[in-house]
N, C-alpha and C. Protein backbone atom coordinates (compact mmCIF):
# COMPACT_ATOMS: atom_id res chain seq x y z
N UNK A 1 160.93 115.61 90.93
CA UNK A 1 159.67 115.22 90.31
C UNK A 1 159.75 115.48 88.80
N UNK A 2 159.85 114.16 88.19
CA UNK A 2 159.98 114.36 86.33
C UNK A 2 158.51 114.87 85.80
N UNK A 3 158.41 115.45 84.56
CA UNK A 3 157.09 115.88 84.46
C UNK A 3 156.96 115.55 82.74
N UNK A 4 156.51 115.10 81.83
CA UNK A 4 156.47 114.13 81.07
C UNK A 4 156.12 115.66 80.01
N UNK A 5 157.28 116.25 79.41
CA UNK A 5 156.76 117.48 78.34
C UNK A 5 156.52 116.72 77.01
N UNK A 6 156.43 115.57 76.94
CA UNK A 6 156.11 115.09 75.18
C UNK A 6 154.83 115.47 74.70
N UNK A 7 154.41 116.13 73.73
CA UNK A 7 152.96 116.63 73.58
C UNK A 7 152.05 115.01 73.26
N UNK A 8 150.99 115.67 73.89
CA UNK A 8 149.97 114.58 73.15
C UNK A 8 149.45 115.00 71.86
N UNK A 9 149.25 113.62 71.54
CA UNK A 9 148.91 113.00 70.29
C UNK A 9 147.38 113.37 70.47
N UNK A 10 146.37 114.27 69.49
CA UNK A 10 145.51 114.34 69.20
C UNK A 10 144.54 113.61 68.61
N UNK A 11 143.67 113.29 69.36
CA UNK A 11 142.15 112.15 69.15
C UNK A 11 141.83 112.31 67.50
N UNK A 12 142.34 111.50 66.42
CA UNK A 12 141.76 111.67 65.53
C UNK A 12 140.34 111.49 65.05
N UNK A 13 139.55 111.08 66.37
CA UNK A 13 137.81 111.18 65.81
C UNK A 13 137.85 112.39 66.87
N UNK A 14 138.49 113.34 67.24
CA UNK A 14 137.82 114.39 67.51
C UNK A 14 137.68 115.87 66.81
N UNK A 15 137.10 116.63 67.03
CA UNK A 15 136.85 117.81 66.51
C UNK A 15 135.43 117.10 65.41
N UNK A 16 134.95 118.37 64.70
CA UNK A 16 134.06 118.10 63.51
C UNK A 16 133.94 117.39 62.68
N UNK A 17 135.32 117.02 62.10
CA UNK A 17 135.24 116.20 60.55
C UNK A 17 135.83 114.63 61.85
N UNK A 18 135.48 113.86 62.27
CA UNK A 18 136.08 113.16 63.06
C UNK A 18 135.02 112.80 63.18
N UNK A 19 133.48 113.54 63.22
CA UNK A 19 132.08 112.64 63.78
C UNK A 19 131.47 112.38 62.42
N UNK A 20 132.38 112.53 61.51
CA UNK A 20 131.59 112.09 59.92
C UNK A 20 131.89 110.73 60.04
N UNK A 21 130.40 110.23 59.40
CA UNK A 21 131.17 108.78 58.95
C UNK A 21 131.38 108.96 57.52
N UNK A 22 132.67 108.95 57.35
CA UNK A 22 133.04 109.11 56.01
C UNK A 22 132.51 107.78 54.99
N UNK A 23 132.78 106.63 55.41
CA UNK A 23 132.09 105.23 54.68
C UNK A 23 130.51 105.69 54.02
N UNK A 24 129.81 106.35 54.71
CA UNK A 24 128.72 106.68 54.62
C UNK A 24 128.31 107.37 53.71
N UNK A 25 129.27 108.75 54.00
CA UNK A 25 129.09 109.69 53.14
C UNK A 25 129.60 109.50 51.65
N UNK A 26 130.94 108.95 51.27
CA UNK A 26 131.29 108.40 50.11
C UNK A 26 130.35 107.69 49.62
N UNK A 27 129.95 106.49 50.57
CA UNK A 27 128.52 105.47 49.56
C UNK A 27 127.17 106.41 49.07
N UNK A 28 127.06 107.67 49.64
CA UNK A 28 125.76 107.68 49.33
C UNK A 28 125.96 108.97 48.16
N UNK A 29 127.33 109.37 48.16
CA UNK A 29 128.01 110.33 47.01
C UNK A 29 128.07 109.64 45.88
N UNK A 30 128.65 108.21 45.83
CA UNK A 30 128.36 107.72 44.17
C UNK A 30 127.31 107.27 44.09
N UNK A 31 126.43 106.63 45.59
CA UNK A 31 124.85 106.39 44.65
C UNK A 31 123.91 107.45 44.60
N UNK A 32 124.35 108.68 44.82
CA UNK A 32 123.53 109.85 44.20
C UNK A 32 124.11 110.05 42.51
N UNK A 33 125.55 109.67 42.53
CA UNK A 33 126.04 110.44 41.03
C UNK A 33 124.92 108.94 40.58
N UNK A 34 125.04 108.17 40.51
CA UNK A 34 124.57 106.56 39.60
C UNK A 34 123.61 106.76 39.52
N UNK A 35 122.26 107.14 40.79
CA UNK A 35 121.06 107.38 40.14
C UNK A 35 120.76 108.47 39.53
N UNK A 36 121.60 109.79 39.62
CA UNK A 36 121.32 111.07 38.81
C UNK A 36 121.26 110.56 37.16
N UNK A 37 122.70 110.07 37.12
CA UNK A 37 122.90 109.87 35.24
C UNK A 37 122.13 108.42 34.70
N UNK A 38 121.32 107.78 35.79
CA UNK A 38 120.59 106.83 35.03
C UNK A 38 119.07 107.12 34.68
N UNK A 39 118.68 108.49 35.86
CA UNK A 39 117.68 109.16 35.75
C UNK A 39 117.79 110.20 34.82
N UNK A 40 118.48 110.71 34.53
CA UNK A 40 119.24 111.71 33.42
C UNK A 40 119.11 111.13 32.10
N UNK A 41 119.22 109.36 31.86
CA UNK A 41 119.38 108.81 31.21
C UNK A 41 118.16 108.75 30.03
N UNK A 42 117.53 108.19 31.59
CA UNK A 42 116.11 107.58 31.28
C UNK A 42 115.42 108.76 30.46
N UNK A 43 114.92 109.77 31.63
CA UNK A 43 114.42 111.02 30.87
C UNK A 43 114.83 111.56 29.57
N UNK A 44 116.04 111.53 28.99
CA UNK A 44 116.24 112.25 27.91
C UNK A 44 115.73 111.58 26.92
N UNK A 45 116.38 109.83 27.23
CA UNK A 45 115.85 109.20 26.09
C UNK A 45 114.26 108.63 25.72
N UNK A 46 113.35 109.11 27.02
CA UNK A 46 112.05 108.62 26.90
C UNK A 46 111.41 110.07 26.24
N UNK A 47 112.05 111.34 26.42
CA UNK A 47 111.57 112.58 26.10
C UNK A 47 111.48 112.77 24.38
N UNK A 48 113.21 111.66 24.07
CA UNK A 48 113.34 112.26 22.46
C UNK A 48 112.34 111.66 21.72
N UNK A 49 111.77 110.59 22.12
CA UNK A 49 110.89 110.18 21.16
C UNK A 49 109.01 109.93 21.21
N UNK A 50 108.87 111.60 22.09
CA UNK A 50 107.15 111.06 22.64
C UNK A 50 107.37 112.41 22.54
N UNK A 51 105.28 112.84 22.38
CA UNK A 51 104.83 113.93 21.84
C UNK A 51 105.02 114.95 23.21
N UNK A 52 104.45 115.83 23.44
CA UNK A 52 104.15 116.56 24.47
C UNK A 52 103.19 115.95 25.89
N UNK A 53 102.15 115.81 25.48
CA UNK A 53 101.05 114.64 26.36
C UNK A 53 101.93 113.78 27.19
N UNK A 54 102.91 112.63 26.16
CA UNK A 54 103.68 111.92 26.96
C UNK A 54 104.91 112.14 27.72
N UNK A 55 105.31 113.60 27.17
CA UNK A 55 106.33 114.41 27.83
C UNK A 55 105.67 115.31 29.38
N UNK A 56 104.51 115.58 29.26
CA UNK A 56 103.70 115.52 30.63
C UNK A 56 103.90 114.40 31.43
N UNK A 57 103.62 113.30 30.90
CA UNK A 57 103.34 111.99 31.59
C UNK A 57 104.08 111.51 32.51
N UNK A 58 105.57 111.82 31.53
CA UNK A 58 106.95 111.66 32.64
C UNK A 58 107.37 112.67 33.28
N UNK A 59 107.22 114.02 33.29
CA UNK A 59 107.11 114.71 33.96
C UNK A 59 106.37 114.47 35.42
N UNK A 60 105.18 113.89 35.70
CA UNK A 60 104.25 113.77 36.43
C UNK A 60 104.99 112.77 37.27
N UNK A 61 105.32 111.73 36.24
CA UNK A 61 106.30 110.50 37.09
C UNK A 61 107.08 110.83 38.29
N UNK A 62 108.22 111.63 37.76
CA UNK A 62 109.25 112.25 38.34
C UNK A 62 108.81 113.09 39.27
N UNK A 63 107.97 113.80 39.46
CA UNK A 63 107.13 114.31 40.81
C UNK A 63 106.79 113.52 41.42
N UNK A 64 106.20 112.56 40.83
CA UNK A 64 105.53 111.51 41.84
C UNK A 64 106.17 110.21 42.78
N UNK A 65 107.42 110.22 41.70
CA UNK A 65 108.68 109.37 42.57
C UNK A 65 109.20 110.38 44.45
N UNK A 66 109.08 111.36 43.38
CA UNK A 66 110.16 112.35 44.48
C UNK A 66 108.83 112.58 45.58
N UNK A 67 107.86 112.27 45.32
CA UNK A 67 106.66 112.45 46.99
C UNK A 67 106.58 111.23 47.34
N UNK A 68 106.99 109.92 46.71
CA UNK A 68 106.21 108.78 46.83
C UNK A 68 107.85 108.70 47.89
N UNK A 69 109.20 108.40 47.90
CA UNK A 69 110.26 108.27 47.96
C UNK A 69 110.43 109.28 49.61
N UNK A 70 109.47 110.36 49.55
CA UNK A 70 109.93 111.68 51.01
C UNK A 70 109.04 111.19 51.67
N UNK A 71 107.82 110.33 51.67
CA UNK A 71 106.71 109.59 52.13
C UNK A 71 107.47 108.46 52.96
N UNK A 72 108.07 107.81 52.15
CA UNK A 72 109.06 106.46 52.72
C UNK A 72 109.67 106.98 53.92
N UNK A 73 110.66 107.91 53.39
CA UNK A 73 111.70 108.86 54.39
C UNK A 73 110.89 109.21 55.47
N UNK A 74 109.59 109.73 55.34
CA UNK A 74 109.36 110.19 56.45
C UNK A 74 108.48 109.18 57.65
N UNK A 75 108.08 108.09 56.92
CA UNK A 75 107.47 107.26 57.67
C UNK A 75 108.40 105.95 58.34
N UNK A 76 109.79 105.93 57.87
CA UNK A 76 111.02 105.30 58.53
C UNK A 76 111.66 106.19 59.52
N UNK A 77 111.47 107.72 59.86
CA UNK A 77 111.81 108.14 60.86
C UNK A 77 110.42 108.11 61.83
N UNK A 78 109.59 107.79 61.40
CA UNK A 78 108.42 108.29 62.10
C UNK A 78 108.09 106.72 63.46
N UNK A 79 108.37 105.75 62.46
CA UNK A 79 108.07 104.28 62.99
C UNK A 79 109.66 103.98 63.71
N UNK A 80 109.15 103.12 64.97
CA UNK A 80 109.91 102.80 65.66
C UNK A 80 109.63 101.14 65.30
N UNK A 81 110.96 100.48 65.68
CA UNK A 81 111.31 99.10 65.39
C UNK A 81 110.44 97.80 66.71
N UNK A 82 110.37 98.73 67.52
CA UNK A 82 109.63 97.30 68.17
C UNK A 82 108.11 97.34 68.25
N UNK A 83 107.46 97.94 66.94
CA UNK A 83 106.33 97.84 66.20
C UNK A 83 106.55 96.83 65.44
N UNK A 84 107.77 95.89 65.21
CA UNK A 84 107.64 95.47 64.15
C UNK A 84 108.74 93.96 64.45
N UNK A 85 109.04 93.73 65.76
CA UNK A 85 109.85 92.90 66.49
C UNK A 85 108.89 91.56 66.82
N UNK A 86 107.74 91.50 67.13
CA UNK A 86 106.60 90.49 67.10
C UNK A 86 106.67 89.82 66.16
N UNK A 87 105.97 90.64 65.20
CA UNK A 87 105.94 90.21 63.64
C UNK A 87 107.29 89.35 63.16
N UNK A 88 108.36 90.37 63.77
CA UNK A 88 109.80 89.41 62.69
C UNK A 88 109.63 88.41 63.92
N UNK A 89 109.62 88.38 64.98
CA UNK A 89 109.72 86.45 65.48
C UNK A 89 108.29 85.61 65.20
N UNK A 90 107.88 86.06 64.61
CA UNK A 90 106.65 85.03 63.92
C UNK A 90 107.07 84.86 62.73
N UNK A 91 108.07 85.10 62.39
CA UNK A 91 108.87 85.12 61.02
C UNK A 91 107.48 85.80 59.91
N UNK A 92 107.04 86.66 59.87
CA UNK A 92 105.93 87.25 58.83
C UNK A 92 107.01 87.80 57.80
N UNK A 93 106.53 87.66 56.21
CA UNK A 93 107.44 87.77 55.66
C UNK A 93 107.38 89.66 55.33
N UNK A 94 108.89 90.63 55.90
CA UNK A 94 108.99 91.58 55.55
C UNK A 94 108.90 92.46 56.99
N UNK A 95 109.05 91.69 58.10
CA UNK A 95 108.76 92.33 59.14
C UNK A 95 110.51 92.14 59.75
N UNK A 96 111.31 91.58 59.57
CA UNK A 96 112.69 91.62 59.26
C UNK A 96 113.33 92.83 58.32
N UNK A 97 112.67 93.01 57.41
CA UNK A 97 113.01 94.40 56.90
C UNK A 97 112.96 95.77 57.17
N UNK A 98 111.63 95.24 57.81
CA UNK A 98 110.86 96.76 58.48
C UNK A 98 111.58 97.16 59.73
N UNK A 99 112.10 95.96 60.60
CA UNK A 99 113.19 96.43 61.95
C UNK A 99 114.27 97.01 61.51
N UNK A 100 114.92 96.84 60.33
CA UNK A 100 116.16 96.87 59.52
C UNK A 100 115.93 98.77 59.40
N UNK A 101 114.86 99.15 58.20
CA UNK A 101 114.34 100.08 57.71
C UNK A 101 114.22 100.99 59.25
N UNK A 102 113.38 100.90 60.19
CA UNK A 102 113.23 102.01 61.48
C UNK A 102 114.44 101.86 61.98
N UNK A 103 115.37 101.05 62.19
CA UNK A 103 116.67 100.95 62.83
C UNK A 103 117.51 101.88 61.85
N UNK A 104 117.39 101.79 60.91
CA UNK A 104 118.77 102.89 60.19
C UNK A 104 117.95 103.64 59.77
N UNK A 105 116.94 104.47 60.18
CA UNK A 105 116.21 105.39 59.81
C UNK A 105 116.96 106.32 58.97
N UNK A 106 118.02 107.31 59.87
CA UNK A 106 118.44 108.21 59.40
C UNK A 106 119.57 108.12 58.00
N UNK A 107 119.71 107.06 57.53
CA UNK A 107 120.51 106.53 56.80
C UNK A 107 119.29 106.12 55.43
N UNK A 108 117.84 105.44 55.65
CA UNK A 108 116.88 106.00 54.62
C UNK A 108 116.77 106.74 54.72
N UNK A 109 116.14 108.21 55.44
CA UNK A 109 115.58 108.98 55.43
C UNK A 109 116.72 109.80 54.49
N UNK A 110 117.90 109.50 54.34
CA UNK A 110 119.17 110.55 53.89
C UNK A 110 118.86 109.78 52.21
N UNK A 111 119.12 108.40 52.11
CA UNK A 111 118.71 108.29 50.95
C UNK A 111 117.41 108.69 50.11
N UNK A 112 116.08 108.46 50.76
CA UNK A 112 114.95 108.36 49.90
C UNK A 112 114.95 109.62 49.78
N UNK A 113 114.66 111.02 51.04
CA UNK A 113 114.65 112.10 50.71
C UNK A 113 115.77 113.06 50.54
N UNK A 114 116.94 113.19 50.83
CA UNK A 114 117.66 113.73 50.36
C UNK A 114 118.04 113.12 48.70
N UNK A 115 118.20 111.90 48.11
CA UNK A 115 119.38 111.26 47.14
C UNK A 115 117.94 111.52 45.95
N UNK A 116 117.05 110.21 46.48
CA UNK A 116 115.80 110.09 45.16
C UNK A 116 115.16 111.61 45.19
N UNK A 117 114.83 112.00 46.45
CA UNK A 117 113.65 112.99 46.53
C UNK A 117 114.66 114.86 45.69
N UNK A 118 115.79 115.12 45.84
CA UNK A 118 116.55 116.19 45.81
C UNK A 118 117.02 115.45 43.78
N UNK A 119 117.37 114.37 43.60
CA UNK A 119 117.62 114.39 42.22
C UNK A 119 115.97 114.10 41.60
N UNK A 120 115.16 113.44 42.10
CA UNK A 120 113.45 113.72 41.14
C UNK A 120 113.68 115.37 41.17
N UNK A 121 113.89 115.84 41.86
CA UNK A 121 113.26 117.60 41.70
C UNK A 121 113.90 118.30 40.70
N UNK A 122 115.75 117.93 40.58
CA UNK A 122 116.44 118.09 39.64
C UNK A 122 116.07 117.69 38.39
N UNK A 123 115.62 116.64 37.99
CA UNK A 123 115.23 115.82 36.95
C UNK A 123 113.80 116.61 36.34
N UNK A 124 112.73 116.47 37.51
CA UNK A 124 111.63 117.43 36.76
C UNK A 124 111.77 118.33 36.41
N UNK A 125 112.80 119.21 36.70
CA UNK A 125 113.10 120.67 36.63
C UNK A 125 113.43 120.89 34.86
N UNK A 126 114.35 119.15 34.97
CA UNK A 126 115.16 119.65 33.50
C UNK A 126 113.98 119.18 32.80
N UNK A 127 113.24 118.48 32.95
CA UNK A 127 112.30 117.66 32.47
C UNK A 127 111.11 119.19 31.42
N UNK A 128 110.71 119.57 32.45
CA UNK A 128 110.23 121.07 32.43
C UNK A 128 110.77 122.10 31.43
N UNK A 129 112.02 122.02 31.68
CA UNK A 129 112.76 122.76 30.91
C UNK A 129 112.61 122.46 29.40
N UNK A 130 112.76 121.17 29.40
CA UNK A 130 112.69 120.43 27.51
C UNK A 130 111.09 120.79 26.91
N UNK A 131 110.73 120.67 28.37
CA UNK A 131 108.74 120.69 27.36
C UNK A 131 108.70 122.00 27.53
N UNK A 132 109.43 123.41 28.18
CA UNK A 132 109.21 124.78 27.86
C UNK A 132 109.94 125.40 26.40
N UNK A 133 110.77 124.64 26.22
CA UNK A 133 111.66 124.78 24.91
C UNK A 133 110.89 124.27 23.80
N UNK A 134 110.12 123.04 23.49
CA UNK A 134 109.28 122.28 22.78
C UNK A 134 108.11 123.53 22.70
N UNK A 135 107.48 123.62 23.63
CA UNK A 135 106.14 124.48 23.50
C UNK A 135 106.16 125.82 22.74
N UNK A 136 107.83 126.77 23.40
CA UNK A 136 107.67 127.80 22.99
C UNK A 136 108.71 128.73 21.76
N UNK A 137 109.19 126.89 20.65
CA UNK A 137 109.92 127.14 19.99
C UNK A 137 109.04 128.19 18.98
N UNK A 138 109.51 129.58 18.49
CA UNK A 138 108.83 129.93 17.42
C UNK A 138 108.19 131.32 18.29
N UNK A 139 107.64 131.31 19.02
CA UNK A 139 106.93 132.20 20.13
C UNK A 139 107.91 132.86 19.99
N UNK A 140 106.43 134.60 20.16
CA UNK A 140 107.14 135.74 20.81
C UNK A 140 107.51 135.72 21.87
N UNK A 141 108.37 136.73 22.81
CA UNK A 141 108.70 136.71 24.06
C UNK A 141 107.44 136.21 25.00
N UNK A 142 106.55 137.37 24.89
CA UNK A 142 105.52 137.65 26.00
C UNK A 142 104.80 136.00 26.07
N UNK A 143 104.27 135.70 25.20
CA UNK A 143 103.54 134.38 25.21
C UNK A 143 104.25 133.17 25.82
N UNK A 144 105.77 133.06 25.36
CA UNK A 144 107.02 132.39 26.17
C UNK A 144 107.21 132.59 27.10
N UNK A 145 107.38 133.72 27.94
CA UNK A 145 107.12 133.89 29.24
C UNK A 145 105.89 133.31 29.94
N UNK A 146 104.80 133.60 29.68
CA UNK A 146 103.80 133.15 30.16
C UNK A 146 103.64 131.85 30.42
N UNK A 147 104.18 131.03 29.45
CA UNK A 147 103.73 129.51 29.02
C UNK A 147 105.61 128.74 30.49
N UNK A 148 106.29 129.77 30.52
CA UNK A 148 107.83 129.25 30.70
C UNK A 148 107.12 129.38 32.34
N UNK A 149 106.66 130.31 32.66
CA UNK A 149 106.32 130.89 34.12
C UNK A 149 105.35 129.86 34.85
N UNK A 150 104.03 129.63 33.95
CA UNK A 150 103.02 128.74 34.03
C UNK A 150 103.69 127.14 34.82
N UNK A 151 104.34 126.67 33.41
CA UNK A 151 104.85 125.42 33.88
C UNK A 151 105.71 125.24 34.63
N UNK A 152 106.77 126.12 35.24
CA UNK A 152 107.48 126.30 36.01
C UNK A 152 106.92 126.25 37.75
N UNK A 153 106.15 127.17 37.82
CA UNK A 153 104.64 127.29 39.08
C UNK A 153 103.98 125.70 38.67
N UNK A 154 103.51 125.35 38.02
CA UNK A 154 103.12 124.00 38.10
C UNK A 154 104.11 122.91 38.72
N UNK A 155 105.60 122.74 38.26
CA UNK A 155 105.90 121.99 38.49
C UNK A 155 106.62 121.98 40.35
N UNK A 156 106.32 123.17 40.82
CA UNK A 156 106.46 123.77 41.97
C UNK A 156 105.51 123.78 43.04
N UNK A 157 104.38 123.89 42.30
CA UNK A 157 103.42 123.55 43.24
C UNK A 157 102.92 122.37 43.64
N UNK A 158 103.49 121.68 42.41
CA UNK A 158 102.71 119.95 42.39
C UNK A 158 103.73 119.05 43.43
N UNK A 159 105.18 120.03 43.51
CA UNK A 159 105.99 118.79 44.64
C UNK A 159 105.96 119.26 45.30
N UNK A 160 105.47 120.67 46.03
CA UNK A 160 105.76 120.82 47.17
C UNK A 160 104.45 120.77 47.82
N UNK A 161 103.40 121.14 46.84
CA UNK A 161 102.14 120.26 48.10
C UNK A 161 101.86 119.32 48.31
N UNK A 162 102.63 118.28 47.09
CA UNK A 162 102.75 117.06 47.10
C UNK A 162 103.39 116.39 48.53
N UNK A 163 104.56 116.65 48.26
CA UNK A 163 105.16 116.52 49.91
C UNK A 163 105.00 116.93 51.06
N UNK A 164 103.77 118.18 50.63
CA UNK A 164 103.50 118.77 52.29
C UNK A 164 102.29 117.58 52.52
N UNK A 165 101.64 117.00 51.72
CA UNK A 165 100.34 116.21 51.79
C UNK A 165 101.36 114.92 52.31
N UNK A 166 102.34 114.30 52.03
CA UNK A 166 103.08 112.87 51.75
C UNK A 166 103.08 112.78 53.24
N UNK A 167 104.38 114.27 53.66
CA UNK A 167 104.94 114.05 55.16
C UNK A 167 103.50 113.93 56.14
N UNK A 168 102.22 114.36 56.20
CA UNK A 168 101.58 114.08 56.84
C UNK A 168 100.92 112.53 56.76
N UNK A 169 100.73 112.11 55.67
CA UNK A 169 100.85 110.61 55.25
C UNK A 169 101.24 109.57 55.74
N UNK A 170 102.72 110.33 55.67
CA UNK A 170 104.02 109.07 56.33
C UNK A 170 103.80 109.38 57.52
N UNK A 171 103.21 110.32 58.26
CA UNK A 171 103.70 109.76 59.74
C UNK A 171 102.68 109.61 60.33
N UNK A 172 101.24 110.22 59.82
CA UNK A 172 99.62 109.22 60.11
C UNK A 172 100.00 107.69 59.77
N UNK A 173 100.50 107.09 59.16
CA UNK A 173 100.51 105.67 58.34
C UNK A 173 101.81 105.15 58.44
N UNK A 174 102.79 105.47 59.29
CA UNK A 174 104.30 105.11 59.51
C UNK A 174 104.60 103.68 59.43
N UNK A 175 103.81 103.19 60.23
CA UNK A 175 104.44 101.41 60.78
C UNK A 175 103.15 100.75 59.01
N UNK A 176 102.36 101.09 58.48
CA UNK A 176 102.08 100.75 57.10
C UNK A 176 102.57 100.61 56.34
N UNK A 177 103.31 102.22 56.31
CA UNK A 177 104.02 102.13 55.06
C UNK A 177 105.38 101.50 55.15
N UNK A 178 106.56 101.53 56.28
CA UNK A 178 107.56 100.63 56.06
C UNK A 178 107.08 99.69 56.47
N UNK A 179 105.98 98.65 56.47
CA UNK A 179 105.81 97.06 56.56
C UNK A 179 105.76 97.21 54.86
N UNK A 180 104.99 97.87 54.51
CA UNK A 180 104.81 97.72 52.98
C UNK A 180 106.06 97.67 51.85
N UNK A 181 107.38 98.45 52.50
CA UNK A 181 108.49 98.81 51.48
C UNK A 181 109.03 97.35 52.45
N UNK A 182 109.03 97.15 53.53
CA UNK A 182 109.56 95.63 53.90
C UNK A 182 109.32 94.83 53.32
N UNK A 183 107.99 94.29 52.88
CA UNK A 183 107.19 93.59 52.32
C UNK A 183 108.17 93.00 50.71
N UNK A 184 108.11 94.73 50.27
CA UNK A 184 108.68 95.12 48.76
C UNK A 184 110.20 94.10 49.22
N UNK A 185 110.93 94.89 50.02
CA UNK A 185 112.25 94.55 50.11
C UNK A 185 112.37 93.17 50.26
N UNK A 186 111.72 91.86 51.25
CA UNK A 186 111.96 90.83 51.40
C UNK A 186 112.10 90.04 49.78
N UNK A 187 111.32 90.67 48.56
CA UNK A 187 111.45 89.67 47.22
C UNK A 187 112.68 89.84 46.88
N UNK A 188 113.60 91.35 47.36
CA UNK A 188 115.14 91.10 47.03
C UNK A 188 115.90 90.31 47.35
N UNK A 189 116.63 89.68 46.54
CA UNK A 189 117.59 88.69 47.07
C UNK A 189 118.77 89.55 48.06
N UNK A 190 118.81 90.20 48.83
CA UNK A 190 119.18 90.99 50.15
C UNK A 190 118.94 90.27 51.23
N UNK A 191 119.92 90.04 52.39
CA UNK A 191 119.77 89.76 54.10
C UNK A 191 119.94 91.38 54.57
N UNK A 192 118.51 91.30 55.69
CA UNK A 192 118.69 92.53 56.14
C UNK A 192 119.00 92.53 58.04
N UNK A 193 119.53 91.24 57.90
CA UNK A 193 119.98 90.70 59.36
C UNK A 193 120.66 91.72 60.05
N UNK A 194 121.89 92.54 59.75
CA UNK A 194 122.53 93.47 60.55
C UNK A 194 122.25 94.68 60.73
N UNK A 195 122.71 95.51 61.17
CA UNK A 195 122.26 97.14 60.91
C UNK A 195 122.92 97.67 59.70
């Protein structure tokens, strides 16, 4: 009785790094670097040339992207696709998107709130940072502290109750709000035919 000692050849999709989809993870690694340094971009150069007031203004923005963006995320995991399977065979325009959007949920939900929602927070932060430097050029310590601490707690409190208010939002209003970013998406010249 022969008994076959050649070792086997090991399952290269098995173990841990084997259930990554690497395609995935690379695409959503340079479109985090692309929107960081165009958001990086934007901000510095809208900061160098506006007073304080309007250095609030975009500040506020950038919070408001990063709740408006974890809102999306959370109302594409929240909505299921054959809410929205009627609609796309009546051909309604954006209800093709919206099956698209609940079908790769976890693939928005990784972009809007991890990519937009994790670099807005980065961005306000630095954002924050320029209007604590502006405010408290010249200032003694103590008053700099105060004013550095202040806006810091502001810009902390405004995204995270922001988003504690959003995620309840998105998933009271789920199948709304992705008909609505469907809606958005159908004016792109994009087919959202496959997964």
């Amino acid at each position: 009785m022969e008994t076959n000692d050649k070792p086997r050849k090991k399952n290269k999709s098995s173990g841990a790094f084997g259930k990554i989809n690497w395609k995935w993870v690379s695409t959503i690694t340079v479109l985090s670097f692309c929107i960081s340094v165009s958001m990086s971009y934007i901000s510095s150069e809208a900061l160098e040339n506006v007073g304080n007031i309007l250095a609030f203004v975009i500040l506020l923005l950038f919070i408001a992207i990063g709740i408006v963006f974890d809102i999306i995320g959370m109302a594409a995991t929240s909505a299921t696709e054959k809410e929205f399977h009627s609609m796309a065979a009546k051909k309604v325009s954006g209800a093709k998107e919206a099956v698209w959007l609940s079908r790769n949920a976890s693939k928005v939900s990784s972009i809007c709130n991890d990519v937009v929602g994790d670099i807005s927070g980065i961005i306000s932060g630095a954002t924050g940072a320029i209007i604590i430097a502006r405010l408290t050029t010249g200032m003694a310590f103590f008053p700099s502290l105060i004013i550095s601490l202040t806006i810091t707690g502001i810009i902390a409190a405004l995204t995270i109750g922001g988003k504690a208010i959003g995620k309840g939002f998105g998933i009271g209003y789920s199948v709304k709000i992705v008909f609505a970013v469907g809606r958005l998406l159908s004016l792109l010249p994009i087919h959202f035919d496959k997964k």
